[in-house]
Protein backbone atom coordinates (compact mmCIF):
# COMPACT_ATOMS: atom_id res chain seq x y z
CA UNK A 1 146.80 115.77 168.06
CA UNK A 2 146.42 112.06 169.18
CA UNK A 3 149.92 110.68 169.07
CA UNK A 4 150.05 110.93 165.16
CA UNK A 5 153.32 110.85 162.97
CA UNK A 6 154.56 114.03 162.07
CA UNK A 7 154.32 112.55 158.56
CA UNK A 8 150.72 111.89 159.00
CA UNK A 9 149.79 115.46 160.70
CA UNK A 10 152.02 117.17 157.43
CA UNK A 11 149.39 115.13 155.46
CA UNK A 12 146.71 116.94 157.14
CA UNK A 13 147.84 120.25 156.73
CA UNK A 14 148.52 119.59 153.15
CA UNK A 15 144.87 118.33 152.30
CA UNK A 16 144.01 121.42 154.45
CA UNK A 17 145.72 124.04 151.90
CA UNK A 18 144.40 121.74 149.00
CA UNK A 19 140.53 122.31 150.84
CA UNK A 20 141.40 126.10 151.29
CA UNK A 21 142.41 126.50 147.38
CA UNK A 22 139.41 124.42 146.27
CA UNK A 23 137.60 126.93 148.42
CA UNK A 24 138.92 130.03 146.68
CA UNK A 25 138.49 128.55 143.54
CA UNK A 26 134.81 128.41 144.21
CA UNK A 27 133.82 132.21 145.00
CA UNK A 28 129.59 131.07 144.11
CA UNK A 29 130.33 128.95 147.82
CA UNK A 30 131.70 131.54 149.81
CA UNK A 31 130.03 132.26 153.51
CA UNK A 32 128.08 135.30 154.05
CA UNK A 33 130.66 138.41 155.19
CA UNK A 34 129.25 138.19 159.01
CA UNK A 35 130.15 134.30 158.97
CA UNK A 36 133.70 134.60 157.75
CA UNK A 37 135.32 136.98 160.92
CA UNK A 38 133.75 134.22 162.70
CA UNK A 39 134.84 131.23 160.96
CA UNK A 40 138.28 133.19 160.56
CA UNK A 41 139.08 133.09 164.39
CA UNK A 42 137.98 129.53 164.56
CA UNK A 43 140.58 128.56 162.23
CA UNK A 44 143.17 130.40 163.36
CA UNK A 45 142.49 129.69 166.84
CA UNK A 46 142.71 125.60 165.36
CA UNK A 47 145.82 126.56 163.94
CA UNK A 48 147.35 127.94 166.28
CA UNK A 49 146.65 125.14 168.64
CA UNK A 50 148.00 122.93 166.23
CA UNK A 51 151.50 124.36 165.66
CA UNK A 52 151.42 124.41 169.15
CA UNK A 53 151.22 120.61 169.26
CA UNK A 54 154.03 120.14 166.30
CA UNK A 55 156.18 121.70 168.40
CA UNK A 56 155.73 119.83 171.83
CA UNK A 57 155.99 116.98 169.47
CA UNK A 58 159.67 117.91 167.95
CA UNK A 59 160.76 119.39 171.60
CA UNK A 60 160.20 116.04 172.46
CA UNK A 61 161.92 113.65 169.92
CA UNK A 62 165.02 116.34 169.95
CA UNK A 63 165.56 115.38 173.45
């Protein structure tokens, strides 16, 4: 994260989910099997790093 309001980063997740349901809504787009384990760690692996970062960020405003 670059220094980013929690406000603005709970935006991003949001149009995230909204991206991922759009997604299953569309099963005619869906990757090939052998490019979803792959694209599966990737995003959980961004995830991950991410709620990482959300909670530096709220260990540091509690104080």
């Amino acid at each position: 994260m670059n220094g980013g309001s929690i406000e603005q980063e709970l935006a991003r997740i949001d149009a995230a989910i909204a991206r991922v349901e759009s997604a299953a809504r569309s099963p005619s787009e869906r990757p090939q099997s052998d490019d979803i384990h792959e694209r599966h760690e990737t995003l959980k692996a961004a995830v991950s790093r991410t709620i990482a970062e959300i909670d530096a960020m709220i260990a540091a405003q509690s104080g």
